[in-house]
Protein backbone atom coordinates (compact mmCIF):
# COMPACT_ATOMS: atom_id res chain seq x y z
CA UNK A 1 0.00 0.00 0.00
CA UNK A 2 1.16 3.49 -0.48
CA UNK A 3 0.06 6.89 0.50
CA UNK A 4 -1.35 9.04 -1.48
CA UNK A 5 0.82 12.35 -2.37
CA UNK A 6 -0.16 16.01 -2.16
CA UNK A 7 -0.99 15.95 -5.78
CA UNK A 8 -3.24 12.96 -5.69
CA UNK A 9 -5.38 14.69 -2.78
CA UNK A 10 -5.54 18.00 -4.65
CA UNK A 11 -7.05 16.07 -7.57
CA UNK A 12 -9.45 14.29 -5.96
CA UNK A 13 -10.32 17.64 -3.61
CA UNK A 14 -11.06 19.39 -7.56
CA UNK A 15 -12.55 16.78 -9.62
CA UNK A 16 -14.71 14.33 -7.30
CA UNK A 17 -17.95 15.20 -7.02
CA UNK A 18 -17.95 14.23 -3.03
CA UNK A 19 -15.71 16.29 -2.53
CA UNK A 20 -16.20 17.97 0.76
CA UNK A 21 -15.22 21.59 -1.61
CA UNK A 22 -17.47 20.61 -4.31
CA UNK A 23 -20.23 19.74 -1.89
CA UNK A 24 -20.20 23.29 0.12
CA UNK A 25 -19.27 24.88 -3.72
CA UNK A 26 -22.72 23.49 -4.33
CA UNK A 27 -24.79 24.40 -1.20
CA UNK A 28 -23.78 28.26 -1.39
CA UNK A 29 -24.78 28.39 -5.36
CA UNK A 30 -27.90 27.55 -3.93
CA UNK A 31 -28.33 30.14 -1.76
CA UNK A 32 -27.12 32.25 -5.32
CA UNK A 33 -23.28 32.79 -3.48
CA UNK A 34 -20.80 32.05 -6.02
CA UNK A 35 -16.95 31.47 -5.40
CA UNK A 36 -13.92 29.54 -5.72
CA UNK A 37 -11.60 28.13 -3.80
CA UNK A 38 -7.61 29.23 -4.61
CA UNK A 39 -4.84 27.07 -5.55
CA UNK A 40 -3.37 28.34 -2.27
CA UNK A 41 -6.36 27.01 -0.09
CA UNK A 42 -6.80 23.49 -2.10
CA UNK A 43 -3.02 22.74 -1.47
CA UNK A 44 -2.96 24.07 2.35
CA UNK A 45 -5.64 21.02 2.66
CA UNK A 46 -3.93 18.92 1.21
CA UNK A 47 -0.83 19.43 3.07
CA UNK A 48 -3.32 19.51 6.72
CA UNK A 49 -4.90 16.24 5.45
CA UNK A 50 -1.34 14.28 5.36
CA UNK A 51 -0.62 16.28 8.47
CA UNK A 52 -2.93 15.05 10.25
CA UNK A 53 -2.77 11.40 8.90
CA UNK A 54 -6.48 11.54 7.65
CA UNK A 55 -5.91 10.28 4.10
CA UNK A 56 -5.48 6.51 4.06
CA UNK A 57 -3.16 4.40 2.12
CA UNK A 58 -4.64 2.78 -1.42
């Protein structure tokens, strides 16, 4: 098993459509708020969700 890298979270955080982004992304545009989330914000999750171990091994 190996752990996934930075750049494997980053594109499952911008292309899944569970993604936890992508999920609140959809909930605002339906209260008509529109927005997107930075490169600078996807990455810092990235980097807290190997921090803090929460990304398992495939």
């Amino acid at each position: 098993m190996n752990p996934l890298e930075k750049e494997d979270i980053i594109k499952i955080l911008r292309e899944s459509d569970f993604s936890p982004l992508n999920i609140y992304k959809k909930l605002f545009e339906m209260l008509d708020v529109n927005f997107k989330f930075n490169d600078d914000f996807v990455e810092y999750v990235a980097e807290l969700a190997i921090s803090k171990k929460v990304v398992r091994e495939v």
